[in-house]
C-alpha atoms as a PDB file:
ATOM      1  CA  UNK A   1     -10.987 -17.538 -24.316  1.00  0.00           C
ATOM      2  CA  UNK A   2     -13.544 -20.384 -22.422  1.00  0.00           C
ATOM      3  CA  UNK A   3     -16.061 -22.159 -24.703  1.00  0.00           C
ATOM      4  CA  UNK A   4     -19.675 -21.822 -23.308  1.00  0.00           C
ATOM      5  CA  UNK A   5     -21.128 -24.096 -25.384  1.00  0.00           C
ATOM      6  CA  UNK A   6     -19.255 -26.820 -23.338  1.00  0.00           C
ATOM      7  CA  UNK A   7     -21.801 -26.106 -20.374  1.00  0.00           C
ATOM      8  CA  UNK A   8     -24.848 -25.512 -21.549  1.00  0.00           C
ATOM      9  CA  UNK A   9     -25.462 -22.691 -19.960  1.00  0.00           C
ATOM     10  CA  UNK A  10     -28.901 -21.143 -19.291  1.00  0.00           C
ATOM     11  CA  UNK A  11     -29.277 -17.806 -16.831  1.00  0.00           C
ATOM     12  CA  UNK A  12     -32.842 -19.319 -16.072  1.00  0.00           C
ATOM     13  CA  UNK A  13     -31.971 -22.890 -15.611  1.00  0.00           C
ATOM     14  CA  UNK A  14     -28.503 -23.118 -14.621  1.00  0.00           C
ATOM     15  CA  UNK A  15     -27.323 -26.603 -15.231  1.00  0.00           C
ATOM     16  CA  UNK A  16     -25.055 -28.094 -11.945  1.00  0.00           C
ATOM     17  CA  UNK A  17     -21.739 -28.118 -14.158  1.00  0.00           C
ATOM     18  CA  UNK A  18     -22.025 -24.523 -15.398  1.00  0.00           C
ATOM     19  CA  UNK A  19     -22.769 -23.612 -11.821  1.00  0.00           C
ATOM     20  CA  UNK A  20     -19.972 -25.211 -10.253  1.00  0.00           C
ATOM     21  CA  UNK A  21     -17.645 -23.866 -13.092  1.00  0.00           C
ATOM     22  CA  UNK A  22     -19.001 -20.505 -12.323  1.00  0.00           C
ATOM     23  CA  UNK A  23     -18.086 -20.787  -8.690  1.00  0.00           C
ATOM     24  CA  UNK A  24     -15.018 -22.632  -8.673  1.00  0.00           C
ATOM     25  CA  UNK A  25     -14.087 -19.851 -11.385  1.00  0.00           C
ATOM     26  CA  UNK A  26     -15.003 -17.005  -9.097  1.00  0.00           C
ATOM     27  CA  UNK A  27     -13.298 -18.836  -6.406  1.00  0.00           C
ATOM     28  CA  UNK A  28      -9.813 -18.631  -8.548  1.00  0.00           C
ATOM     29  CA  UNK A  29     -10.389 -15.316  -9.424  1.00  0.00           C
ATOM     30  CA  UNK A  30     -11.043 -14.028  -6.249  1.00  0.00           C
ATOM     31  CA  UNK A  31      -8.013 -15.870  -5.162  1.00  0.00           C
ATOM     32  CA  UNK A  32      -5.909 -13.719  -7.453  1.00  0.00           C
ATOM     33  CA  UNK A  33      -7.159 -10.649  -6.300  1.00  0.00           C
ATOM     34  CA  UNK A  34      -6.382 -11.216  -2.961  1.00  0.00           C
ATOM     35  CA  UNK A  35      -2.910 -12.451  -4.055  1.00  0.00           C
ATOM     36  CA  UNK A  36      -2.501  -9.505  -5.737  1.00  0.00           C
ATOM     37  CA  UNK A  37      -3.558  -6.825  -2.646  1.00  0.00           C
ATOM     38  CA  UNK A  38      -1.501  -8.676  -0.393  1.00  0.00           C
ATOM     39  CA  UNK A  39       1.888  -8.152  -3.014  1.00  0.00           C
ATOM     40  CA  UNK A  40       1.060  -4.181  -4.120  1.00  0.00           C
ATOM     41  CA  UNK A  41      -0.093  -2.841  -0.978  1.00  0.00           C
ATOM     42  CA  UNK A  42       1.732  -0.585   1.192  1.00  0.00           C
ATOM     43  CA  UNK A  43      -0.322  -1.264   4.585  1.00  0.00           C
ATOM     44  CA  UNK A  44       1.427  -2.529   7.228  1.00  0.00           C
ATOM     45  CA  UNK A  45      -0.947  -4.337   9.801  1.00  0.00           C
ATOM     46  CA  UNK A  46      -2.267  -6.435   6.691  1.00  0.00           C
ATOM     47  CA  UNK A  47      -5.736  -7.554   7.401  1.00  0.00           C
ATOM     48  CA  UNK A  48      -6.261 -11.585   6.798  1.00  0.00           C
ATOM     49  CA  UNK A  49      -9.995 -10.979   7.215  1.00  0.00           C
ATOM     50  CA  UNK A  50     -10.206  -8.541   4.506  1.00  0.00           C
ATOM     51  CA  UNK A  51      -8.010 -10.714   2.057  1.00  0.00           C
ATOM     52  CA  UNK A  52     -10.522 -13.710   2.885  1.00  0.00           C
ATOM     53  CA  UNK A  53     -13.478 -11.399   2.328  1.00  0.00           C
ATOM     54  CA  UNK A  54     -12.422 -10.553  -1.402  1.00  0.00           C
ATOM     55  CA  UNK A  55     -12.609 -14.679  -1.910  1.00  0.00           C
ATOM     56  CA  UNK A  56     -15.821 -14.859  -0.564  1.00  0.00           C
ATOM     57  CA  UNK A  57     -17.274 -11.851  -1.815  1.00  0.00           C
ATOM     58  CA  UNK A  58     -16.764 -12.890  -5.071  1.00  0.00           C
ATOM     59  CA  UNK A  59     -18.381 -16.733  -4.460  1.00  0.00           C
ATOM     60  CA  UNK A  60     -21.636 -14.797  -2.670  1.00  0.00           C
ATOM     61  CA  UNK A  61     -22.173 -12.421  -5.645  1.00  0.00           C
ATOM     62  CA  UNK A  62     -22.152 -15.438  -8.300  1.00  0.00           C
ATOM     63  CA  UNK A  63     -24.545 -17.136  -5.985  1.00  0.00           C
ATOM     64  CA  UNK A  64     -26.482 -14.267  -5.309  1.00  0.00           C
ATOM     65  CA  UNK A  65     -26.830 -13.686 -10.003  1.00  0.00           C
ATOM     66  CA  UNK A  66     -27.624 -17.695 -10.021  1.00  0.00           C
ATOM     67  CA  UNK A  67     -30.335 -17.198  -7.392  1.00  0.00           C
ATOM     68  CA  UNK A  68     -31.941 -14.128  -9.178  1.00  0.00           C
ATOM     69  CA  UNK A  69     -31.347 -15.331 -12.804  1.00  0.00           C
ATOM     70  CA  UNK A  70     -33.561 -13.405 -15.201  1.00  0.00           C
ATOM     71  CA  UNK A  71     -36.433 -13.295 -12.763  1.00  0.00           C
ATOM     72  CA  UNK A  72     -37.137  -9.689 -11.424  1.00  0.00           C
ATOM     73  CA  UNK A  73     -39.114 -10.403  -8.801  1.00  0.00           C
ATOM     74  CA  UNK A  74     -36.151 -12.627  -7.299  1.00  0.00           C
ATOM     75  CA  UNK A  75     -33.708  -9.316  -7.588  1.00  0.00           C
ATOM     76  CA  UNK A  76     -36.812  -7.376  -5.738  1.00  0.00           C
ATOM     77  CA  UNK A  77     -36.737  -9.827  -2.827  1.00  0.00           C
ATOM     78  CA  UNK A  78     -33.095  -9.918  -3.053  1.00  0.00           C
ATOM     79  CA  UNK A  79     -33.188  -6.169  -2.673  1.00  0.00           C
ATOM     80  CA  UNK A  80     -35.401  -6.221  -0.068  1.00  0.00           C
ATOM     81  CA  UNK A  81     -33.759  -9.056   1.834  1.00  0.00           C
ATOM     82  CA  UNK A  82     -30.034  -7.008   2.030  1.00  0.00           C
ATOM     83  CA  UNK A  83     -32.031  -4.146   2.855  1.00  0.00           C
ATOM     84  CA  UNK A  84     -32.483  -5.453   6.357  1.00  0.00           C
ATOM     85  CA  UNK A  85     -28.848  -6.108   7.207  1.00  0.00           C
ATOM     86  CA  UNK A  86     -27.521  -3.051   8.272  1.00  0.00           C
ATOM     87  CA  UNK A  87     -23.399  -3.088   6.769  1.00  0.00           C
ATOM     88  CA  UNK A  88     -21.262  -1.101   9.823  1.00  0.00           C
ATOM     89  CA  UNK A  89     -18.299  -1.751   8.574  1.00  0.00           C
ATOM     90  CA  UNK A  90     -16.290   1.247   7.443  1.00  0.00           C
ATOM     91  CA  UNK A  91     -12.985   0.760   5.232  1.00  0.00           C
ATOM     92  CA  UNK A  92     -11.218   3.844   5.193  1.00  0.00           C
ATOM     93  CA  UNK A  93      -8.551   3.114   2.631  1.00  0.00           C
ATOM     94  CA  UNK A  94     -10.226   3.771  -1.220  1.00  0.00           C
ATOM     95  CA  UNK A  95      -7.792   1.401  -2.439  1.00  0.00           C
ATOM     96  CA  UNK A  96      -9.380  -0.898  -0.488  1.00  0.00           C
ATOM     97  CA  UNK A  97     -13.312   0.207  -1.598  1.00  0.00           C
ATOM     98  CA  UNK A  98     -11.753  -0.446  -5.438  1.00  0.00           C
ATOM     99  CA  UNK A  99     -10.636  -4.381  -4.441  1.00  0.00           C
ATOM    100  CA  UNK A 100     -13.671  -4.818  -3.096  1.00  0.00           C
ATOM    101  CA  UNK A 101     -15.965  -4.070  -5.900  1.00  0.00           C
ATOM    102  CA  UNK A 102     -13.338  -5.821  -8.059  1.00  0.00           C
ATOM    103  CA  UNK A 103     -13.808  -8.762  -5.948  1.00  0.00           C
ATOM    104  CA  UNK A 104     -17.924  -8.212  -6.416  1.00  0.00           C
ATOM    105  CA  UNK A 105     -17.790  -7.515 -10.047  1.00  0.00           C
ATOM    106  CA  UNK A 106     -15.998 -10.521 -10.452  1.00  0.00           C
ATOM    107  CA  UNK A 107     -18.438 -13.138  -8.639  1.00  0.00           C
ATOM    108  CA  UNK A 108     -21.459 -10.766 -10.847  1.00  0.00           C
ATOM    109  CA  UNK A 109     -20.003 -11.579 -13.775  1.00  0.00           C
ATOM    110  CA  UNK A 110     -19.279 -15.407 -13.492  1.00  0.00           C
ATOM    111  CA  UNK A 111     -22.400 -15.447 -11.819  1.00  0.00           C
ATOM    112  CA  UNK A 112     -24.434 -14.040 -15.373  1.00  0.00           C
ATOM    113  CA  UNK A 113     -21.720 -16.510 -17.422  1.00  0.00           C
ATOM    114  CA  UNK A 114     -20.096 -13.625 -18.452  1.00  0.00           C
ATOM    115  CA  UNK A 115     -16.657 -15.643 -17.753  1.00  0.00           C
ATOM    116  CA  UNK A 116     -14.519 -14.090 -20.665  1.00  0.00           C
ATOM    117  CA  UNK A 117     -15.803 -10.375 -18.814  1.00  0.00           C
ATOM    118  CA  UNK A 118     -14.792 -11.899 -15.456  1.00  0.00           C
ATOM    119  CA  UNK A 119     -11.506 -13.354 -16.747  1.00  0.00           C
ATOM    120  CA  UNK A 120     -10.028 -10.313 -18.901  1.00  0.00           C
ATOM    121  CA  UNK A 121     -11.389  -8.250 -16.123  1.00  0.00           C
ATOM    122  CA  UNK A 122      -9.691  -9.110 -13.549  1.00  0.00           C
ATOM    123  CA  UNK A 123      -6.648  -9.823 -15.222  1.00  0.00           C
ATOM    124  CA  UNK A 124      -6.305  -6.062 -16.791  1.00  0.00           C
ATOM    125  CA  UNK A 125      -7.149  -5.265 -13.106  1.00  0.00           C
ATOM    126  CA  UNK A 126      -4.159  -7.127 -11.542  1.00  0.00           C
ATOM    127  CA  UNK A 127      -1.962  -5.857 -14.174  1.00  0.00           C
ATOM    128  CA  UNK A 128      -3.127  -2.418 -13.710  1.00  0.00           C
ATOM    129  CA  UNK A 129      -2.731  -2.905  -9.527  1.00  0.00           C
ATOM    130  CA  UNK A 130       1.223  -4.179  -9.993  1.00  0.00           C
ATOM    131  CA  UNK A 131       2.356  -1.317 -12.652  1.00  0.00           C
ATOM    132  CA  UNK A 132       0.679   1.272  -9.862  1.00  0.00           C
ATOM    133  CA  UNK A 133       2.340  -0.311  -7.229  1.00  0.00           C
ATOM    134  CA  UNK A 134       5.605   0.252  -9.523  1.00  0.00           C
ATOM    135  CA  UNK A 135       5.312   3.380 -10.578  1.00  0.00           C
ATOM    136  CA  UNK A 136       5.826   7.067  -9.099  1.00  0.00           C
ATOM    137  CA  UNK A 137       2.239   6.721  -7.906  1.00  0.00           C
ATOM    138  CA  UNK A 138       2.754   3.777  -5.451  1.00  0.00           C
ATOM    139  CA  UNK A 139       5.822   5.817  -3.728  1.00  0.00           C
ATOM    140  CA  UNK A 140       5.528   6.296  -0.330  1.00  0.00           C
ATOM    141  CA  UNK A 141       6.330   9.332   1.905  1.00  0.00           C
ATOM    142  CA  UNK A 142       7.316  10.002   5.227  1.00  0.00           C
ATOM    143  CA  UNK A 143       4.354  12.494   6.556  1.00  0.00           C
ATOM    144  CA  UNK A 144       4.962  13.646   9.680  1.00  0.00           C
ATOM    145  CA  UNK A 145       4.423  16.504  11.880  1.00  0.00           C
ATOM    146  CA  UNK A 146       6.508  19.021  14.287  1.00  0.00           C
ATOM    147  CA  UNK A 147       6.033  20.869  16.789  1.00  0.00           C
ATOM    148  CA  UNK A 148       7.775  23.776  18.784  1.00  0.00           C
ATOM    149  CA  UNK A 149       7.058  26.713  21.072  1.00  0.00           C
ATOM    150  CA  UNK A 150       8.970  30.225  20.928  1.00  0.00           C
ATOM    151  CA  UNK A 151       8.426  33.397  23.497  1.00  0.00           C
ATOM    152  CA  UNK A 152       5.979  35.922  21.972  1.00  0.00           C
ATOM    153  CA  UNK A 153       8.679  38.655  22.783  1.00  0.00           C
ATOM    154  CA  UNK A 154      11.049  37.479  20.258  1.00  0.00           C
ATOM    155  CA  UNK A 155      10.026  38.667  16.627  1.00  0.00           C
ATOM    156  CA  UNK A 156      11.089  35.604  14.760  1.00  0.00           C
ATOM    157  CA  UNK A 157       8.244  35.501  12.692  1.00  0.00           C
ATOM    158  CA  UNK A 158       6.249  32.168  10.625  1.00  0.00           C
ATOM    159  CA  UNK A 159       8.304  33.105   6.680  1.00  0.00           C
ATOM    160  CA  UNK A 160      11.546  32.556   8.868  1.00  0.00           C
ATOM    161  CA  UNK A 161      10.533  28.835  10.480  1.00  0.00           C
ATOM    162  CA  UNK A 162       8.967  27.816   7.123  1.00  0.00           C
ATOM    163  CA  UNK A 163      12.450  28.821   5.450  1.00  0.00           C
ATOM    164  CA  UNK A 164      14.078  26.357   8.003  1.00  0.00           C
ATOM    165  CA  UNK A 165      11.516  23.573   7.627  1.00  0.00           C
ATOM    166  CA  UNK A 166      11.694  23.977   4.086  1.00  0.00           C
ATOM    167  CA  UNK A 167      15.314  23.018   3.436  1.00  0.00           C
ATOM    168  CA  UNK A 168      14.156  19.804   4.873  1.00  0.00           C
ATOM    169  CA  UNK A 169      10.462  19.403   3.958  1.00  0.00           C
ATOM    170  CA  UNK A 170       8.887  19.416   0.241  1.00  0.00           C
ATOM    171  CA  UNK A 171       5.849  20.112   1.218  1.00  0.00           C
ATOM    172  CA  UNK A 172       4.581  21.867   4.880  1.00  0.00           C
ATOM    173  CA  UNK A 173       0.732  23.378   6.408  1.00  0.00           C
ATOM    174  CA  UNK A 174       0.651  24.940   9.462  1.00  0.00           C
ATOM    175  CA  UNK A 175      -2.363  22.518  11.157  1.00  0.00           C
ATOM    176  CA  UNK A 176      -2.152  24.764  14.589  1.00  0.00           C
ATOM    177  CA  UNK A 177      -1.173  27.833  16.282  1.00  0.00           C
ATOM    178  CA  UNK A 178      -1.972  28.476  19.713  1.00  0.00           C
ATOM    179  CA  UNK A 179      -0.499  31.729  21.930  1.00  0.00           C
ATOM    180  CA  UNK A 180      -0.952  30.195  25.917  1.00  0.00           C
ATOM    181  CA  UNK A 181       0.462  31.275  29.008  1.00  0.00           C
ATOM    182  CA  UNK A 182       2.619  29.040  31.563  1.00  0.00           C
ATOM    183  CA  UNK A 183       1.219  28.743  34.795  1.00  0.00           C
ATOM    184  CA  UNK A 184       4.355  29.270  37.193  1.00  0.00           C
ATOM    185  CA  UNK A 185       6.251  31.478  34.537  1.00  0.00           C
ATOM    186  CA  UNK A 186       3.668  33.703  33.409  1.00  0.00           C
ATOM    187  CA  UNK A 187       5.397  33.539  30.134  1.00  0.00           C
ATOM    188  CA  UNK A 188       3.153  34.441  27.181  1.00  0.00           C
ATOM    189  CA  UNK A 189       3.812  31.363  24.578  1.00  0.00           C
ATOM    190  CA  UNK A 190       3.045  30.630  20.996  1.00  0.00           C
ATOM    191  CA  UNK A 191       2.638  26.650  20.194  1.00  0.00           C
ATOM    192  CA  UNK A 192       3.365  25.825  16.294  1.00  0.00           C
ATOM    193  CA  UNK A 193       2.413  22.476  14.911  1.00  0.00           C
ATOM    194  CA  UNK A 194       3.138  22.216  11.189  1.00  0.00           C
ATOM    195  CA  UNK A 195       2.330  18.579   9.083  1.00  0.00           C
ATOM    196  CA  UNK A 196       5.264  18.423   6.751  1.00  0.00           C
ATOM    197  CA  UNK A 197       6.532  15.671   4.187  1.00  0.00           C
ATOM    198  CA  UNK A 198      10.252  15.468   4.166  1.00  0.00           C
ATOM    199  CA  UNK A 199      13.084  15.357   1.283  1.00  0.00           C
ATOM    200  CA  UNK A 200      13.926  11.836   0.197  1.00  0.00           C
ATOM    201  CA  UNK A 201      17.489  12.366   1.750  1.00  0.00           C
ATOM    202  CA  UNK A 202      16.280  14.530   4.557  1.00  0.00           C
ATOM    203  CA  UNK A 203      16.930  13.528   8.631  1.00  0.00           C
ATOM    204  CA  UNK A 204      14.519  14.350  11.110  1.00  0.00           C
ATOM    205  CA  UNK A 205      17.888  14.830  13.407  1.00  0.00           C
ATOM    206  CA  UNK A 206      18.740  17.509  10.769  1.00  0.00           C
ATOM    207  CA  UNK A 207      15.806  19.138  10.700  1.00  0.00           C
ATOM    208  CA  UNK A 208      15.649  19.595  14.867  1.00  0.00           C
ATOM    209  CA  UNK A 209      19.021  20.570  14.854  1.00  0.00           C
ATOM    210  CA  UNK A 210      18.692  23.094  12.805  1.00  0.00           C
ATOM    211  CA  UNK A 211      15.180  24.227  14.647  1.00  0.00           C
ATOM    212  CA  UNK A 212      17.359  24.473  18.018  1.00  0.00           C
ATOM    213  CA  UNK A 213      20.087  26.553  16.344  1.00  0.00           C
ATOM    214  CA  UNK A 214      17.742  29.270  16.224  1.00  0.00           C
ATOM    215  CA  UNK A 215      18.179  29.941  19.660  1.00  0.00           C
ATOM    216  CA  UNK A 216      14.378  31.169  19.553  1.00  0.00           C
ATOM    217  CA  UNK A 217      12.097  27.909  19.099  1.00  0.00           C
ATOM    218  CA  UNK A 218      12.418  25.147  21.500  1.00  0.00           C
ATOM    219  CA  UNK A 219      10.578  21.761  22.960  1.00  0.00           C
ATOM    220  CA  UNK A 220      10.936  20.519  19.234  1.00  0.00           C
ATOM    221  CA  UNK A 221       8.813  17.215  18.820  1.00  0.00           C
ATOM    222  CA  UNK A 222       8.631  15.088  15.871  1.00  0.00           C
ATOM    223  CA  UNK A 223       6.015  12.387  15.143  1.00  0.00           C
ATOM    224  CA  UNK A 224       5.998  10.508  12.056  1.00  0.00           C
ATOM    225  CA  UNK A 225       3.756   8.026  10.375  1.00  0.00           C
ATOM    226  CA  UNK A 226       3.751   6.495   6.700  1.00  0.00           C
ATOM    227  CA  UNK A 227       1.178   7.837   4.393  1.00  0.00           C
ATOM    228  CA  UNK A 228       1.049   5.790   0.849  1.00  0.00           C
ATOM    229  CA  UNK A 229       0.097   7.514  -2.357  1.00  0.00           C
ATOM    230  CA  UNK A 230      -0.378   4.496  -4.726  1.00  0.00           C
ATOM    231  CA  UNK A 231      -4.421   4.406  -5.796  1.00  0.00           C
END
């Protein structure tokens, strides 16, 4: 592990060396993070701004633990000073929430010295990210949704079109049913709209096909996006 005696360090009165060791290591650190989103995650519109921000991140929150030090009134003011800036960004993705605060509790802990914390942290973290990534949990699944319309006169009821969907699906919710009427036909309509996740070796061609060959449910749509399950 790294020698702190070599520095001289002092939480009070940082010396310049021990400072610059603490930011150049929160620099590297943060760089590894980053490196390490950008290789396990399954995103596809990968956001440069948000790899950039786990780098600096980690540099402000060492500089922000060397400015307070031990004093309390500093972290008070410090407090009171981020309490004005008013944070609008939202990041939907957890995953993402979890880098981030890696990213932070990295640049907190070079910033106290705690640079063995900092360095085993972020390694087990990395480690941790890559085997996730690897594993069943970082999988990802087609989730999708379909939708169809049948005549209310015909009696084909919703345990017969989840039998269909199920050959195809391993997991299905009905998200919306709506009974409507055409306007030129007069014909008294019910709308299905189920969110399904298909088979591994399922088609979606498959799955419409066999939809049609009911003769009773038509205007079959499919859209699909990806959903990820990794943490």
């Amino acid at each position: 592990m790294i020698d702190l005696s070599l520095f001289q360090t002092n939480v009070a009165n940082p010396t310049f060396i021990s400072t610059a060791y603490a930011m150049l290591l929160a620099f590297i650190l943060g760089c590894l993070l980053a490196f390490t989103y950008e290789k396990t995650t399954a995103e596809i519109r990968l956001s440069h701004h948000f790899l950039q921000a786990l780098i600096l991140g980690a540099i402000v929150a060492a500089t922000v633990m060397h400015a307070i030090g031990d004093s309390l009134a500093r972290g008070l003011g410090m407090l009171g000073a981020l309490a004005i800036i008013r944070f609008r960004t939202s990041i939907n993705n957890p995953r993402n929430i979890i880098f981030m605060f890696a990213a932070l509790a990295t640049g907190i802990a070079c910033g106290v010295y705690g640079f063995n914390a900092a360095f085993a942290g972020v390694m087990s973290f990395c480690g941790a990210a890559f085997m996730l990534r690897y594993s069943p949990f970082g999988k990802t699944q087609e989730l999708g949704s379909i939708r169809f319309k049948r005549d209310r006169e015909n009696s084909f009821d919703e345990q017969e079109i989840e039998a269909i969907l199920l050959r195809f699906c391993k997991r299905i919710e009905l998200s919306q049913l709506q009974l409507s009427v055409e306007e030129f036909t007069e014909r008294e309509l019910f709308r299905y709209e189920y969110i399904m996740v298909l088979k591994p070796k399922a088609k979606e061609e498959d799955l419409m096909e066999a939809i049609m060959a009911t003769g009773v449910l038509f205007n079959v749509r499919i859209n699909r996006k990806q959903q990820t399950e990794v943490l």
